[in-house]
N, C-alpha and C. Protein backbone atom coordinates (compact mmCIF):
# COMPACT_ATOMS: atom_id res chain seq x y z
N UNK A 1 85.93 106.72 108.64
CA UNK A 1 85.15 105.49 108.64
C UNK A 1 84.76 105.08 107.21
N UNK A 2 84.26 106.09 106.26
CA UNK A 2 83.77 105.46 104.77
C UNK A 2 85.35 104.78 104.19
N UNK A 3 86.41 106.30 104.30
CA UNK A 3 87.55 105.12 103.64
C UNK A 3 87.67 104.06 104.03
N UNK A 4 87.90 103.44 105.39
CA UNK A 4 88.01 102.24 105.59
C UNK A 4 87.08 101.40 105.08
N UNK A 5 85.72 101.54 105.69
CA UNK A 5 84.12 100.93 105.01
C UNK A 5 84.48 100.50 103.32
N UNK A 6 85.17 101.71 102.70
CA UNK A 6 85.36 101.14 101.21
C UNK A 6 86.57 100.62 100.82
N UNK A 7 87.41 100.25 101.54
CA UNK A 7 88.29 99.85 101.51
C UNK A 7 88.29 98.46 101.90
N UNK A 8 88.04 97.81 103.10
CA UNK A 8 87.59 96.95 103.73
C UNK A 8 86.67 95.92 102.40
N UNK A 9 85.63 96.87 102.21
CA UNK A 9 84.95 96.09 100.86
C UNK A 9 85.34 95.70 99.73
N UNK A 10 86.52 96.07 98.98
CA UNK A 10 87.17 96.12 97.89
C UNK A 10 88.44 94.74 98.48
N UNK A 11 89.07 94.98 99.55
CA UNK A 11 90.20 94.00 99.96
C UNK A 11 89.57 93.00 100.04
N UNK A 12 88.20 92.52 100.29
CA UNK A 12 87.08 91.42 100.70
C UNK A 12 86.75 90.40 98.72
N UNK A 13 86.54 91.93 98.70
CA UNK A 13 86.00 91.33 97.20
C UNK A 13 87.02 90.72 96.48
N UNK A 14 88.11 91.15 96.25
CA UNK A 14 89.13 90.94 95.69
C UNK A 14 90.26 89.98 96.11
N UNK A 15 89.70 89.92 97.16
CA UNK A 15 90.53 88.99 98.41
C UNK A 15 92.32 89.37 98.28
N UNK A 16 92.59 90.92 97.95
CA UNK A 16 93.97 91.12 97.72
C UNK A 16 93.80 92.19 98.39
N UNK A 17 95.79 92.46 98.88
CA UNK A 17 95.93 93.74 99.89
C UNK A 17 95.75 94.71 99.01
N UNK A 18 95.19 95.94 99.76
CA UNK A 18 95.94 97.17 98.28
C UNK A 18 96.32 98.05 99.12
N UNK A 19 96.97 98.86 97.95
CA UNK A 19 98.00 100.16 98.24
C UNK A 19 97.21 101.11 98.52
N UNK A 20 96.94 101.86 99.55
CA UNK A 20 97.00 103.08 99.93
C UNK A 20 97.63 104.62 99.15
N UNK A 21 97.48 105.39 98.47
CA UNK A 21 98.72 106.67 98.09
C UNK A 21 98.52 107.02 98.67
N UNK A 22 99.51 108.50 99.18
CA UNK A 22 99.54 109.44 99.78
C UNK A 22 99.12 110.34 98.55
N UNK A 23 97.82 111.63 99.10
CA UNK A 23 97.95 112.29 97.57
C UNK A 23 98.79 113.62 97.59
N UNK A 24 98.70 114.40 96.75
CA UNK A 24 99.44 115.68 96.66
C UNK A 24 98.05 116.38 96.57
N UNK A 25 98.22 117.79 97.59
CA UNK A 25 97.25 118.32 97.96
C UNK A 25 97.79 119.73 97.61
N UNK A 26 96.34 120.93 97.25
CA UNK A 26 96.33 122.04 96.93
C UNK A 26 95.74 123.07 97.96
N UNK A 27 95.07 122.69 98.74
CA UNK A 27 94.36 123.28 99.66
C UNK A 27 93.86 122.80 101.14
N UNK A 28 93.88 123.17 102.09
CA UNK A 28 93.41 122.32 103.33
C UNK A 28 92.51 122.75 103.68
N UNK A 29 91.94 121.93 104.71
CA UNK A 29 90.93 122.07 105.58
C UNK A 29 91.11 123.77 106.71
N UNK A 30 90.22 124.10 106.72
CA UNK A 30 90.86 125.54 107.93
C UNK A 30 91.06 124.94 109.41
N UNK A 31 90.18 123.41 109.56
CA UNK A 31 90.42 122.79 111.17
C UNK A 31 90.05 121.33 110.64
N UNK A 32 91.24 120.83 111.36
CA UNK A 32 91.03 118.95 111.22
C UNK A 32 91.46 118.25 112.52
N UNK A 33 91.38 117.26 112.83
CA UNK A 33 91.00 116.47 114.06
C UNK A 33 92.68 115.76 113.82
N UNK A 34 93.04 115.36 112.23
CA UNK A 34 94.11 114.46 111.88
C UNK A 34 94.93 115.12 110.63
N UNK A 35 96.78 115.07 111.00
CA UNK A 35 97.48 115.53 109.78
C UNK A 35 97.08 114.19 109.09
N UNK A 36 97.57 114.77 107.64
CA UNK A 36 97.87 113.38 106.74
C UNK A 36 98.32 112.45 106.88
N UNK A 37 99.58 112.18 107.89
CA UNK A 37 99.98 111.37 107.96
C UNK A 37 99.27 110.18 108.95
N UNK A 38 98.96 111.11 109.63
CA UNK A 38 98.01 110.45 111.00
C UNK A 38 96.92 109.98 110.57
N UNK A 39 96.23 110.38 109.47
CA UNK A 39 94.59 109.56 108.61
C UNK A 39 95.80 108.28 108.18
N UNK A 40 96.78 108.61 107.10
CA UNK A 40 96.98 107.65 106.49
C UNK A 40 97.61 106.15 107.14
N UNK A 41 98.08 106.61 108.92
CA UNK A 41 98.76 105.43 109.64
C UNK A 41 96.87 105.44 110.07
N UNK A 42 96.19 105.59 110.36
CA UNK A 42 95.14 105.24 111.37
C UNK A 42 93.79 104.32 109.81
N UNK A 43 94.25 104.63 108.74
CA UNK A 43 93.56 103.64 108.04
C UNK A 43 94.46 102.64 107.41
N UNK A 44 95.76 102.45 107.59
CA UNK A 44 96.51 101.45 107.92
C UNK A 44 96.24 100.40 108.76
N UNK A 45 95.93 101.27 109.82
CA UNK A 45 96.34 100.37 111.07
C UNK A 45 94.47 99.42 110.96
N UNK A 46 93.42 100.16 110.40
CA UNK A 46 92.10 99.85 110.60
C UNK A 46 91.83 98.60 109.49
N UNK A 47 92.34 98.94 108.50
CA UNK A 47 92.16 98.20 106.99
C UNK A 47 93.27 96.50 106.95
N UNK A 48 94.13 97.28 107.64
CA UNK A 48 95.49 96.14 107.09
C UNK A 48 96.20 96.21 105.85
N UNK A 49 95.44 97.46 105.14
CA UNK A 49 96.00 97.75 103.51
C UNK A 49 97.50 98.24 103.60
N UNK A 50 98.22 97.87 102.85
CA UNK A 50 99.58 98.51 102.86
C UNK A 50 99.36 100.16 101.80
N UNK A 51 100.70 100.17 102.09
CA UNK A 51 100.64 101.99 101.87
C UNK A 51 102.05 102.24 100.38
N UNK A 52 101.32 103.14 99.57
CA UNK A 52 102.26 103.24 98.41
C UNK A 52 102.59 104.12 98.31
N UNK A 53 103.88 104.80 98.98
CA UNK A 53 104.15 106.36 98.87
C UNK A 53 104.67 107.01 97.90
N UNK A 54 103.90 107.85 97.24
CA UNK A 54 104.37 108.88 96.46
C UNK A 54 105.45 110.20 96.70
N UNK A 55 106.49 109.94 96.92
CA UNK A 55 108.04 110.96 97.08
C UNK A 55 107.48 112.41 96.05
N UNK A 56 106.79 112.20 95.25
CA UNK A 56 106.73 113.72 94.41
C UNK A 56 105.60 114.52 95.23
N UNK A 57 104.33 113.32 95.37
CA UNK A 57 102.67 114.17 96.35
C UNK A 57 103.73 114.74 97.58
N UNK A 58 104.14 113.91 98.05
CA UNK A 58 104.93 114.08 99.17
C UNK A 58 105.54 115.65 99.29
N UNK A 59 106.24 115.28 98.45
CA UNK A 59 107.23 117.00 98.14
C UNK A 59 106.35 118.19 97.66
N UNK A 60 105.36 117.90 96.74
CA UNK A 60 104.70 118.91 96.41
C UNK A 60 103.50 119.13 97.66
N UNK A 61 103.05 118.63 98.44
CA UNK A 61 102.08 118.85 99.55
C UNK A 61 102.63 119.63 100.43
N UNK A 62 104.16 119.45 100.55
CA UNK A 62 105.21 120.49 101.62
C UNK A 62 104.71 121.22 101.33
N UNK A 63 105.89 121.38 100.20
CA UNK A 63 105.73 123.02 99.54
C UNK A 63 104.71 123.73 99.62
N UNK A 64 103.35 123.19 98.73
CA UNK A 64 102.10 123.62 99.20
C UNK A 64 101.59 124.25 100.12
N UNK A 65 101.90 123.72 101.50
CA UNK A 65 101.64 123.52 102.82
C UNK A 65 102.76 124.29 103.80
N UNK A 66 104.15 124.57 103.24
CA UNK A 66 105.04 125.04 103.85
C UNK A 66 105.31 124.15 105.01
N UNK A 67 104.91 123.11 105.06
CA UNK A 67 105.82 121.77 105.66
C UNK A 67 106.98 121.07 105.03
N UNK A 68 107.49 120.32 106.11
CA UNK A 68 108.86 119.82 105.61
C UNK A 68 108.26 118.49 105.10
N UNK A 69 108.46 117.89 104.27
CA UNK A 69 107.61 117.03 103.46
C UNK A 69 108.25 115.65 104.01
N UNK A 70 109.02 115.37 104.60
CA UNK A 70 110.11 114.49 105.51
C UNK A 70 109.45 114.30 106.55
N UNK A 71 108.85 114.91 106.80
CA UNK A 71 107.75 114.38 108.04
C UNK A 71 106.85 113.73 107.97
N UNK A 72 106.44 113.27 106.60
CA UNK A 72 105.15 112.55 106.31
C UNK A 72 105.88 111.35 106.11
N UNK A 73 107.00 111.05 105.92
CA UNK A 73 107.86 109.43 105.44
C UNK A 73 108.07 109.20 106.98
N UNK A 74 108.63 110.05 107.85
CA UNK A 74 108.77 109.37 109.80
C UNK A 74 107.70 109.14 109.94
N UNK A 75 106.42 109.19 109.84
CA UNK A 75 105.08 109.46 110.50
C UNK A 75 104.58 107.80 109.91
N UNK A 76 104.99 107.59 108.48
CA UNK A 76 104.15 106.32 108.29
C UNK A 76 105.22 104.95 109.04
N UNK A 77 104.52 104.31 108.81
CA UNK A 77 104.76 102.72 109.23
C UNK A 77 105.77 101.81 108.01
N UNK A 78 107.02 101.69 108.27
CA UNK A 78 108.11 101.39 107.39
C UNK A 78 107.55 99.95 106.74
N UNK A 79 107.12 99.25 107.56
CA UNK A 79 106.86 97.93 107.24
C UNK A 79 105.49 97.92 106.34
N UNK A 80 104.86 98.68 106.08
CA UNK A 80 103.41 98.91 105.75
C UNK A 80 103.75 98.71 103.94
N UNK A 81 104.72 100.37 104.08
CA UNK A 81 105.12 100.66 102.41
C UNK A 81 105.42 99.52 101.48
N UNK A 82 104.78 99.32 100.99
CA UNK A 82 104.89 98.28 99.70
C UNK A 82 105.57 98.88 98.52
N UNK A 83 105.67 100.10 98.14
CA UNK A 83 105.64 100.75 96.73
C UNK A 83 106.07 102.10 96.50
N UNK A 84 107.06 102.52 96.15
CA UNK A 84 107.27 103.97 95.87
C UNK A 84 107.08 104.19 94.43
N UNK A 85 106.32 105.75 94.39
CA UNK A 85 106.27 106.74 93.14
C UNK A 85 107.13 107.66 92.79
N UNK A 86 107.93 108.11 92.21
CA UNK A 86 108.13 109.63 91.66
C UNK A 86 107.42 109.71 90.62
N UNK A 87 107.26 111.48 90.50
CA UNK A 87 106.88 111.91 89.27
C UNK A 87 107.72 113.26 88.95
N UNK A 88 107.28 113.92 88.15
CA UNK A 88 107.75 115.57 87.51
C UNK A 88 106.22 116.19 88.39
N UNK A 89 106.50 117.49 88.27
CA UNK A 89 105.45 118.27 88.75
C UNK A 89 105.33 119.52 88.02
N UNK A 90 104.67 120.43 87.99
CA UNK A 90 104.71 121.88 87.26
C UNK A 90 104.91 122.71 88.36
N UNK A 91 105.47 123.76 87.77
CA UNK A 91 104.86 125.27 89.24
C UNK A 91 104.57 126.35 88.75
N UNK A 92 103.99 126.51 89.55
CA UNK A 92 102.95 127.88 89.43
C UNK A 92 103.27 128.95 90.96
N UNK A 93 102.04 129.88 90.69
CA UNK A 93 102.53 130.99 91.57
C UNK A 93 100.64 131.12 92.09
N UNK A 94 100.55 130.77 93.61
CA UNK A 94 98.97 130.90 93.45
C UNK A 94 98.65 132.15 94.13
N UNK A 95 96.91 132.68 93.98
CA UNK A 95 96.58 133.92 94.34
C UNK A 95 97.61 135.12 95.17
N UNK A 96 98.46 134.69 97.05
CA UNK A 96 98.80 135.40 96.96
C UNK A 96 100.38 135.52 96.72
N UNK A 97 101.01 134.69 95.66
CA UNK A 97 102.16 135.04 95.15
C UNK A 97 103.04 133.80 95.02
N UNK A 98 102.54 132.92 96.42
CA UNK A 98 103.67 131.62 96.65
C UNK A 98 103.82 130.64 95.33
N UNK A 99 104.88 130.21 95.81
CA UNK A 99 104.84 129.04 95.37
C UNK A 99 103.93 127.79 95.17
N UNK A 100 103.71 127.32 94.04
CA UNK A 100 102.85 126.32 93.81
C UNK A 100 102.78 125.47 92.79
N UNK A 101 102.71 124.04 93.56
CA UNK A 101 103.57 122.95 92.27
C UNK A 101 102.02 122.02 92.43
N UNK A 102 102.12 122.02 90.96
CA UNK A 102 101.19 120.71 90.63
C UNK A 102 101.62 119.39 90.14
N UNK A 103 101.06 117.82 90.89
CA UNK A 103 101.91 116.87 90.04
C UNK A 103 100.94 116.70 89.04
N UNK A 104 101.83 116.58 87.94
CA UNK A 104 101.25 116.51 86.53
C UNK A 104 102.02 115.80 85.42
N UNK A 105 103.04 114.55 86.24
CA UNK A 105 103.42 113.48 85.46
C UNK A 105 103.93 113.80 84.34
N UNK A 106 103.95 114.94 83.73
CA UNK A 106 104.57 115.19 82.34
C UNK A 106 106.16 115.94 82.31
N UNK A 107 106.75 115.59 83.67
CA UNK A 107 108.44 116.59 83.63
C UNK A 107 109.08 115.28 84.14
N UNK A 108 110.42 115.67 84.13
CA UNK A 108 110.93 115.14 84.62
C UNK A 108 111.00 114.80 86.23
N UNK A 109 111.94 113.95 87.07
CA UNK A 109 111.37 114.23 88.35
C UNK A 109 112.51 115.21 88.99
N UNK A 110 112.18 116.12 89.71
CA UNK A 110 113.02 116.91 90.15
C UNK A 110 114.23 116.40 91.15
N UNK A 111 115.47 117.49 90.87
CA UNK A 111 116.42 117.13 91.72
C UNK A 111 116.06 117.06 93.46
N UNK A 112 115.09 117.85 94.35
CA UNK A 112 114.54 118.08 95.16
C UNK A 112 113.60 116.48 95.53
N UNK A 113 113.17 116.04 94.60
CA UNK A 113 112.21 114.88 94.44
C UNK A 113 113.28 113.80 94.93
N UNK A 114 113.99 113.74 93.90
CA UNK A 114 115.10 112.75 94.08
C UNK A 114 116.55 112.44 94.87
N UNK A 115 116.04 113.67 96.29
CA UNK A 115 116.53 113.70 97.14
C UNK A 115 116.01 113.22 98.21
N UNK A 116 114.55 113.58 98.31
CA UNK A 116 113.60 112.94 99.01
C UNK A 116 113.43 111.20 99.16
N UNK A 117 113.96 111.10 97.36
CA UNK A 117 113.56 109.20 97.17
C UNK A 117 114.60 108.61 97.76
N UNK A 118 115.97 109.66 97.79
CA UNK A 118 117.24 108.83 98.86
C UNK A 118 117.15 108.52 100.13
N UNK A 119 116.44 109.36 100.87
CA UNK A 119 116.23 109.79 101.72
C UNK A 119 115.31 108.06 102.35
N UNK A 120 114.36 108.30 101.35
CA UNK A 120 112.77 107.30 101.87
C UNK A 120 113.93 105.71 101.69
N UNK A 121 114.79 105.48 100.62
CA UNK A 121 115.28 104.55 99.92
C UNK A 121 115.92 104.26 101.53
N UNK A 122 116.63 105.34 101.48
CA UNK A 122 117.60 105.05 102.86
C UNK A 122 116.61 104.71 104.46
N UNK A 123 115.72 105.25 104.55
CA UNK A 123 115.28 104.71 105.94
C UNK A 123 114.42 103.25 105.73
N UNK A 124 113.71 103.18 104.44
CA UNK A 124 112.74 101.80 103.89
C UNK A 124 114.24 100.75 103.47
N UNK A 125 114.84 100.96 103.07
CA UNK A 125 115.36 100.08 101.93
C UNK A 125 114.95 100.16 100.57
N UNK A 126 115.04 99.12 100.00
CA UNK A 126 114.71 98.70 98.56
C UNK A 126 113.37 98.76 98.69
N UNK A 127 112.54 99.11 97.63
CA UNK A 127 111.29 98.97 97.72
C UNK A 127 110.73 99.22 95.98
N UNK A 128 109.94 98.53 95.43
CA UNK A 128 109.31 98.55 93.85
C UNK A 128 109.09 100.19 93.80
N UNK A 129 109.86 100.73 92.53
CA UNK A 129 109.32 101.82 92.79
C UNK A 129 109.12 102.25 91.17
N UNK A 130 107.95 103.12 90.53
CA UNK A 130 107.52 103.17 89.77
C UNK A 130 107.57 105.16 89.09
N UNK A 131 108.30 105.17 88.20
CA UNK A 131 107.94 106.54 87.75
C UNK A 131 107.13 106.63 86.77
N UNK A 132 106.17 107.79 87.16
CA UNK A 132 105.20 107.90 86.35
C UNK A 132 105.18 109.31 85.79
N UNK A 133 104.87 108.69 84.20
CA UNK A 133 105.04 109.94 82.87
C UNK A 133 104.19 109.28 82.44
N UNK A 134 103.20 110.34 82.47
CA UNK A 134 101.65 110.39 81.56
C UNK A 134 101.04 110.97 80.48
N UNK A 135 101.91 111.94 80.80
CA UNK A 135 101.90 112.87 79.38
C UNK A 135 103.22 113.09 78.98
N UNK A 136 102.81 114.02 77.72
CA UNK A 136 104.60 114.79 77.30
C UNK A 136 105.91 114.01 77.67
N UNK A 137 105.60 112.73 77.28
CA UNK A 137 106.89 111.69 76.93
C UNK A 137 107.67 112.34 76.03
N UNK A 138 109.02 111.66 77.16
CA UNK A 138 110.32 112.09 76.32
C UNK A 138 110.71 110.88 75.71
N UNK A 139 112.07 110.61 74.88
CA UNK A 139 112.48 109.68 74.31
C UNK A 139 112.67 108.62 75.10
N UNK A 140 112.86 107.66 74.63
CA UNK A 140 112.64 106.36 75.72
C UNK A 140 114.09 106.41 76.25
N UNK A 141 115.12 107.11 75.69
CA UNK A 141 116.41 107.30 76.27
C UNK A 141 116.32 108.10 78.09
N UNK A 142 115.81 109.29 78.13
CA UNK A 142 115.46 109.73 78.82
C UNK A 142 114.33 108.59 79.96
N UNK A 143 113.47 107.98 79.79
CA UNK A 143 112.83 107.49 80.40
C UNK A 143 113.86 106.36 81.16
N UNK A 144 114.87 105.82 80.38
CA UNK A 144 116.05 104.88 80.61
C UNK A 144 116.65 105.25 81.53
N UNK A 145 117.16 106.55 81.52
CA UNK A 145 118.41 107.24 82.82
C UNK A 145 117.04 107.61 84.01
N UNK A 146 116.05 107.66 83.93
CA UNK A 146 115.53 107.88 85.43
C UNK A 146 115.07 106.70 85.99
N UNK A 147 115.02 105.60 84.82
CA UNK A 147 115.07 104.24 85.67
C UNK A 147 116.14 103.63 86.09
N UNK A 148 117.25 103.85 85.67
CA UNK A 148 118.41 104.02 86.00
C UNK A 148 118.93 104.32 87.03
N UNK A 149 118.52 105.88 87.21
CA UNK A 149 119.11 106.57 88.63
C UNK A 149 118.02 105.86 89.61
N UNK A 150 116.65 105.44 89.41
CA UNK A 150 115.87 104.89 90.25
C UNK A 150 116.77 103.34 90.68
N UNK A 151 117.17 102.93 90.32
CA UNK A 151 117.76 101.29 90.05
C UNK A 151 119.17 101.80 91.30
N UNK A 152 119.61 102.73 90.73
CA UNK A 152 121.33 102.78 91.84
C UNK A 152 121.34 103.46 92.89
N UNK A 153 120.12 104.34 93.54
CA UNK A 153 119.54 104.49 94.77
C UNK A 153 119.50 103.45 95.46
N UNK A 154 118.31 102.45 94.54
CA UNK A 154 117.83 101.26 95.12
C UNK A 154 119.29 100.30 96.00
N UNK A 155 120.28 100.39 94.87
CA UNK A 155 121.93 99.27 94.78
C UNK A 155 122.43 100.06 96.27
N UNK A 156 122.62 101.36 96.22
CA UNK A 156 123.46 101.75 97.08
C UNK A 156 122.68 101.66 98.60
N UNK A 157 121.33 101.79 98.54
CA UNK A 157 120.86 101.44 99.96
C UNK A 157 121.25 99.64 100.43
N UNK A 158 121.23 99.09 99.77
CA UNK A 158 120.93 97.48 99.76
C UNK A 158 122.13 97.33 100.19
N UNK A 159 123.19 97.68 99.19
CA UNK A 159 125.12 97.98 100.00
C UNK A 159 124.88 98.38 100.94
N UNK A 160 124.73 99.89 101.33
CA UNK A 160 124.93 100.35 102.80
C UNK A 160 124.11 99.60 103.84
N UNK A 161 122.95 98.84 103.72
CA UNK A 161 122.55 98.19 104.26
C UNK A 161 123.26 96.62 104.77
N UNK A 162 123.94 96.14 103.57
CA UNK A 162 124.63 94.98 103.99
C UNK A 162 125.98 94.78 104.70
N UNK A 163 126.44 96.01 104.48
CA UNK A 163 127.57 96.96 104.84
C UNK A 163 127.70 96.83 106.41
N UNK A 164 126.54 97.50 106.68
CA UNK A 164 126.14 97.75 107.79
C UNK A 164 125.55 96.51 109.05
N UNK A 165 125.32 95.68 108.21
CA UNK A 165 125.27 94.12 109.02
C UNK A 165 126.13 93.36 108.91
């Protein structure tokens, strides 16, 4: 109820839709009423806000979580998504041994990541999608080829899509 409550207030004030993220998570709740995906369609559905999915939170919340991170892209509302993210992430190894990735915008985006964005590209379509490097910039050459490979995801869904009609 507050997200919506503050959400609701901000779309009012501003008189514009906004994006929703999905975040990348480190820890859960021990008992919840709603998965993530299910808060994030049920303040969709309450707000009218569209939804901006992040493909890296996405992947790193699996892992995290030992979910298939593909389940959180079926679960939302295709028509909602306004906006895709990648990022790079770090990993680590937490207390008892696992695996553990933090997004932290400063790597590249992983091959794993950018399997996921085919994936979302292919069931959404085309959609604005934004990589984000916040720190530890590489040469703007490098920043070029992942907008790049972001750009011919985008081409080849839009083909197979027209293809297909």
């Amino acid at each position: 109820n507050r997200v919506c409550d503050h959400i609701d207030q901000v779309q009012y004030r501003l008189q514009h839709r906004l994006l929703l993220e999905n975040p990348s998570t480190y820890i859960e709740f021990v008992a919840s009423t709603m998965s993530d995906a299910q808060f994030l369609v049920e303040v969709q559905r309450r707000t009218g806000c569209a939804l901006l999915f992040d493909v890296n939170n996405a992947f790193v919340s699996g892992i995290n979580h030992a979910r298939d991170p593909w389940t959180l892209i079926e679960s939302l509302p295709t028509e909602a998504i306004g906006e895709i993210h990648l990022a790079g992430f770090a990993e680590d190894r937490d207390a008892a041994g696992n695996r553990l990735l933090v997004d932290h915008h400063g790597s590249a985006v992983d091959d794993a990541v950018w399997a996921l964005y085919e994936r979302t590209v292919e069931r959404l379509g085309p959609r604005p999608t934004l990589i984000e490097r916040d720190n530890e910039l590489p040469a703007l050459a490098v920043l070029e080829a992942e907008a790049l490979r972001a750009r011919q995801v985008q081409r080849a869904s839009a083909s197979a899509r027209r293809t297909a009609a």
